[in-house]
Protein backbone atom coordinates (compact mmCIF):
# COMPACT_ATOMS: atom_id res chain seq x y z
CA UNK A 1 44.29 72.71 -38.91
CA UNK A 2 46.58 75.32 -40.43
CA UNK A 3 43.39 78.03 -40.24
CA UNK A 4 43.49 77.00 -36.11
CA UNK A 5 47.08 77.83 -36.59
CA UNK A 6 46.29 80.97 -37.76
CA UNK A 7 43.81 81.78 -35.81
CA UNK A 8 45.48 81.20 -32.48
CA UNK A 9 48.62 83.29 -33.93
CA UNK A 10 46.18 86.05 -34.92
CA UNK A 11 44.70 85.90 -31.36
CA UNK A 12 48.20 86.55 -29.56
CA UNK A 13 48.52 89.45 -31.77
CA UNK A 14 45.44 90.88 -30.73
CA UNK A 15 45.48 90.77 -26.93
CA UNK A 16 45.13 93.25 -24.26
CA UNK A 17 47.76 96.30 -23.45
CA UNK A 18 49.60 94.68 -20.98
CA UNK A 19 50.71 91.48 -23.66
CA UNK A 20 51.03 91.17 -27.41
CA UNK A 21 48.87 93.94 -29.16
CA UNK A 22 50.33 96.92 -27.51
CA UNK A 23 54.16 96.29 -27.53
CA UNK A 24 56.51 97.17 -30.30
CA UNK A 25 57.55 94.87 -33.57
CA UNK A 26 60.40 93.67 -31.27
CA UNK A 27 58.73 93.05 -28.37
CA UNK A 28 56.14 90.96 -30.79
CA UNK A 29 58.50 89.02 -32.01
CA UNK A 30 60.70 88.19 -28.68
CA UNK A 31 57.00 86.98 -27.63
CA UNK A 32 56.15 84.97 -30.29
CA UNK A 33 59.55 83.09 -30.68
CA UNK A 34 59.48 82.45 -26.85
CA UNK A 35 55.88 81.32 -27.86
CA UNK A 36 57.27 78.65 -30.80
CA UNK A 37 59.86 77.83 -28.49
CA UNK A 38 56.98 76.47 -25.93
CA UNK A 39 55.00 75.23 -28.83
CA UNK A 40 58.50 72.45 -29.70
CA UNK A 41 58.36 71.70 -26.24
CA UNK A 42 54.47 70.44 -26.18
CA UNK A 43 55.40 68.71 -30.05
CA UNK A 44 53.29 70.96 -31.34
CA UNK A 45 55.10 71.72 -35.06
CA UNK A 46 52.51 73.39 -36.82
CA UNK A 47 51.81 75.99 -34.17
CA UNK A 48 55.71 76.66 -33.80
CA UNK A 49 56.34 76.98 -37.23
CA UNK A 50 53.36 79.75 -37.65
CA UNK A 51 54.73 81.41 -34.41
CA UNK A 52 58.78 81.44 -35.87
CA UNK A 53 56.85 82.75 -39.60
CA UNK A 54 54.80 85.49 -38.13
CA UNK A 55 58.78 85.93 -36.06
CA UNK A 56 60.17 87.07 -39.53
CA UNK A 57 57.08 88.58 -41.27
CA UNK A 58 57.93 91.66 -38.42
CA UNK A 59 61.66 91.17 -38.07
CA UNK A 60 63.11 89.50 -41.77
CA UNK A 61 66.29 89.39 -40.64
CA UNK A 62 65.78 87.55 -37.52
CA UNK A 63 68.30 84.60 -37.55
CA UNK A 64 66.91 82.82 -34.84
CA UNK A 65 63.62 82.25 -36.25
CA UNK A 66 65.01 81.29 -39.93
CA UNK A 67 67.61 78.59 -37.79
CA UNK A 68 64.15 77.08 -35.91
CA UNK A 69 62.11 77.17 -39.48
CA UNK A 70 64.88 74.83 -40.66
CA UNK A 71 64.91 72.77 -37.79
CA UNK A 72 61.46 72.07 -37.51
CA UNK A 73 61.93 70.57 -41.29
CA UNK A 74 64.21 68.05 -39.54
CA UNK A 75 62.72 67.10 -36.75
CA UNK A 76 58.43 67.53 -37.08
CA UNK A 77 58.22 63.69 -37.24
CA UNK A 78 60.23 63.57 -34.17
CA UNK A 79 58.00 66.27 -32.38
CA UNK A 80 54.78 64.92 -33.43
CA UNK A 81 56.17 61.46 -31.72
CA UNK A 82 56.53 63.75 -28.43
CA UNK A 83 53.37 65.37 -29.03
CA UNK A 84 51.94 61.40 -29.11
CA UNK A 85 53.79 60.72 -25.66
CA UNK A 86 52.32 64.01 -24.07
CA UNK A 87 49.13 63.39 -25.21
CA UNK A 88 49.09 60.19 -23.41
CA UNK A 89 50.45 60.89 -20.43
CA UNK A 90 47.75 63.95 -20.35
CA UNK A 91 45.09 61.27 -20.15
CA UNK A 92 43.86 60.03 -16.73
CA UNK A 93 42.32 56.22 -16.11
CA UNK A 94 40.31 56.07 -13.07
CA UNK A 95 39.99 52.64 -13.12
CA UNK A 96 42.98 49.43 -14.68
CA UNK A 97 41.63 45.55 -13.87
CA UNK A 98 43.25 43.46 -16.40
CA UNK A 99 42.73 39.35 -15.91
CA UNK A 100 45.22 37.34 -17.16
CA UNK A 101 45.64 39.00 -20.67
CA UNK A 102 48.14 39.55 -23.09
CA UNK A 103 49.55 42.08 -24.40
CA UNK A 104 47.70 43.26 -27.85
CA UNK A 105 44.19 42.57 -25.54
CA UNK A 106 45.57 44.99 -22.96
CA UNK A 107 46.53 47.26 -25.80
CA UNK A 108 42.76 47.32 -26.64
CA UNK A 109 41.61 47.43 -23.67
CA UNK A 110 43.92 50.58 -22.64
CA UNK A 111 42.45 52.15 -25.98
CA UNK A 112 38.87 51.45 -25.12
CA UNK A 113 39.68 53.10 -21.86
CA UNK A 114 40.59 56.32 -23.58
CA UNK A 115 37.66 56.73 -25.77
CA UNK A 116 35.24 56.29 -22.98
CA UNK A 117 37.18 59.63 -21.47
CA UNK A 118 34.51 62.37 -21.28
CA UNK A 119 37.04 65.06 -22.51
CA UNK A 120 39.46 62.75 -25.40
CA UNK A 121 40.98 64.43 -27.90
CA UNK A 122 43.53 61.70 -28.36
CA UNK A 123 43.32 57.92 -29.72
CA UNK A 124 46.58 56.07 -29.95
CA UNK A 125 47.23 53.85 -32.39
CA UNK A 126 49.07 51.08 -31.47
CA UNK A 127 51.28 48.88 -33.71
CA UNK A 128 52.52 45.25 -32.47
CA UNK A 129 55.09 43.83 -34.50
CA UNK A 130 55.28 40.41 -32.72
CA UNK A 131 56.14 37.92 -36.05
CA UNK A 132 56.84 34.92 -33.84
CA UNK A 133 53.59 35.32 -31.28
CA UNK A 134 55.45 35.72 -27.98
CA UNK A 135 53.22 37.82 -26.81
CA UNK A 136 50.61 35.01 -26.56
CA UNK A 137 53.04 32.92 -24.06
CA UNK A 138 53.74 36.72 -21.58
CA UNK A 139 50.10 37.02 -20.24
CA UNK A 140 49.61 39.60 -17.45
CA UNK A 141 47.35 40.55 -14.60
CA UNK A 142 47.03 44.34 -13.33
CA UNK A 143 44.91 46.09 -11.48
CA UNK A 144 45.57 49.73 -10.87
CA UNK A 145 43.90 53.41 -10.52
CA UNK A 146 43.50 56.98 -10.78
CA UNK A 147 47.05 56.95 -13.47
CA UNK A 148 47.83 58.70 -16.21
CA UNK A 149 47.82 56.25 -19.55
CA UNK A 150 51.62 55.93 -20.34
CA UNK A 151 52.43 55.06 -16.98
CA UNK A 152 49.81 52.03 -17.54
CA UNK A 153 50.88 51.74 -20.98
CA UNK A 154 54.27 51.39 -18.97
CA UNK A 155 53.24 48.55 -16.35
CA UNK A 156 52.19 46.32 -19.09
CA UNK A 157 55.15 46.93 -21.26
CA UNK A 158 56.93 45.52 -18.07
CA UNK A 159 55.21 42.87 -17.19
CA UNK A 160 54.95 41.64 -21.06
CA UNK A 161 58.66 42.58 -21.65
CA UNK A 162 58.08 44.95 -24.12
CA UNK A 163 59.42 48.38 -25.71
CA UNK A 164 57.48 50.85 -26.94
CA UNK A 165 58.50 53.58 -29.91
CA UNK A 166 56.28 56.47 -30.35
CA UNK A 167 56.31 57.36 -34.29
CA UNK A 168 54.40 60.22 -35.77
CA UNK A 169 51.73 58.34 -36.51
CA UNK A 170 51.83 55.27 -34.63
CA UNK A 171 52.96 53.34 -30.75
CA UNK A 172 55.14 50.80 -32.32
CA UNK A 173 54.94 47.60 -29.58
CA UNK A 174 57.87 44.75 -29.97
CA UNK A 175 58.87 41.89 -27.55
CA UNK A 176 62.70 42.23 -25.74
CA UNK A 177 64.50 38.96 -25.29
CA UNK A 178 63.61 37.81 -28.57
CA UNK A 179 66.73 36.74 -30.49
CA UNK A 180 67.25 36.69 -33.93
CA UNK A 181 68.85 33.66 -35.97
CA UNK A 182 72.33 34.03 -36.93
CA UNK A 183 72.67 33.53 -40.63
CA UNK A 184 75.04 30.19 -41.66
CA UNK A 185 78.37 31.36 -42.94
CA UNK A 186 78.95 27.85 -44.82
CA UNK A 187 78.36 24.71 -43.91
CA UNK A 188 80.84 22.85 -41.78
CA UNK A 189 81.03 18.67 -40.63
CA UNK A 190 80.73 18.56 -36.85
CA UNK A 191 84.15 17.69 -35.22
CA UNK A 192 86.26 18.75 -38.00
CA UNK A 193 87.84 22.39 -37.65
CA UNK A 194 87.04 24.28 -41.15
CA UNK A 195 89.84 24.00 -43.44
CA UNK A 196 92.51 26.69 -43.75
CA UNK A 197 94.09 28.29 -46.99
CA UNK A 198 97.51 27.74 -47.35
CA UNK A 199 99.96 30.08 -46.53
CA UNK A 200 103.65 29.83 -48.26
CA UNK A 201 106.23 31.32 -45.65
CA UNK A 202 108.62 32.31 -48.24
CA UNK A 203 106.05 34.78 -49.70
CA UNK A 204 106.42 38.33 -48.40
C-alpha cells in the first residue's frame, strides 16, 4: 500500500508542463497540499499524509503541512471510518427484494450483493451487537432498485430500528429502543418510604 502511495505521489510530480512537473518548488507544494487536502476529504489517510510529507521535503518550513501531519495522527481512524461510508455509498445495487427477513440476514444479503459487483473493491464488514436478540422479533420486507448501498443499508436500518457506526475497521449494527436495566440502589419494602437519617436542628 505505502509503495501505491508512493507511486501515485511520484506520478503527480512527473506530469505534463501545464501541471506538477514544470512549476516551481512552491507551486509543487501549493499543489500537493491542495492534493492531501482532497485526499482527507475521500478518507484517504495514507495518500494525504505522503502528499503533506512530500509538502515539506520541498518547503521544510511549511507550517501548514507539519499542522495536517499531526492531525492526521488524531484523526486516521476517524477518516478511514469516512473512507468506509464513501466506499459504500460508491457502490450501486441494481436490484433489493428482501422477504420478510431480519436484520443480520439482510446484512448478508446486502454483502452478497456487493461481491457479486463486477467492479468491487470494497467488502463491508458488518458487526451486530444485538445481546438480547431483538433483531429476531423486527423482521422486514423491501424491495427496491438501481441505489447506491448505504442508502439500502439505510432503509433497513429503518425499518429494523437500528443505528449504524462506521469504525475503521468495521459497520457496527445495534437496536434503538432497547433499554437498559437500572441498577438497584438498595433494597426497599413496598409501601414503606426509605428511612431517613436524622437530622439534629440545633447542629449548625
Amino acid at each position: 500500500m505505502r509503495n501505491v502511495i508512493l507511486l501515485t505521489v511520484g506520478a503527480l510530480l512527473a506530469l505534463g508542463p501545464s501541471t506538477l512537473g514544470q512549476k516551481p518548488a512552491g507551486s509543487k507544494a501549493s499543489t500537493l497540499y491542495k492534493q492531501g487536502l482532497h485526499a482527507i476529504d475521500q478518507g484517504q489517510a495514507d495518500l494525504a499524509r505522503a502528499c503533506f510529507q512530500e509538502v515539506l521535503r520541498l518547503q521544510p518550513s511549511n507550517t501548514s503541512a507539519k499542522f495536517q501531519l499531526k492531525q492526521l495522527n488524531v484523526t486516521s481512524g476517524s477518516l478511514l471510518a469516512k473512507k468506509r461510508q464513501l466506499q459504500l455509498k460508491k457502490i450501486i445495487i441494481p436490484v433489493v427484494d428482501f422477504d420478510d427477513l431480519t436484520l443480520p440476514e439482510a446484512l448478508d444479503a446486502i454483502k452478497a450483493l456487493i461481491q457479486k459487483q463486477p467492479d468491487k473493491k470494497f467488502t463491508p464488514n458488518f458487526l451486530v451487537q444485538d445481546p438480547t436478540d431483538v433483531f429476531e422479533e423486527r423482521k422486514f420486507t423491501l424491495k427496491l432498485g438501481n441505489l447506491p448501498a448505504s442508502v439500502i443499508l439505510q432503509y433497513c436500518l429503518e425499518n429494523a430500528r437500528a443505528t449504524a457506526r462506521f469504525d475503521p475497521h468495521a459497520i457496527v449494527i445495534r437496536p434503538l429502543g432497547v433499554k437498559k436495566p437500572v441498577p438497584a440502589r438498595g433494597k426497599i419494602t413496598p409501601g414503606k418510604a426509605a428511612p431517613r437519617k436524622a437530622v439534629d436542628p440545633f447542629v449548625r
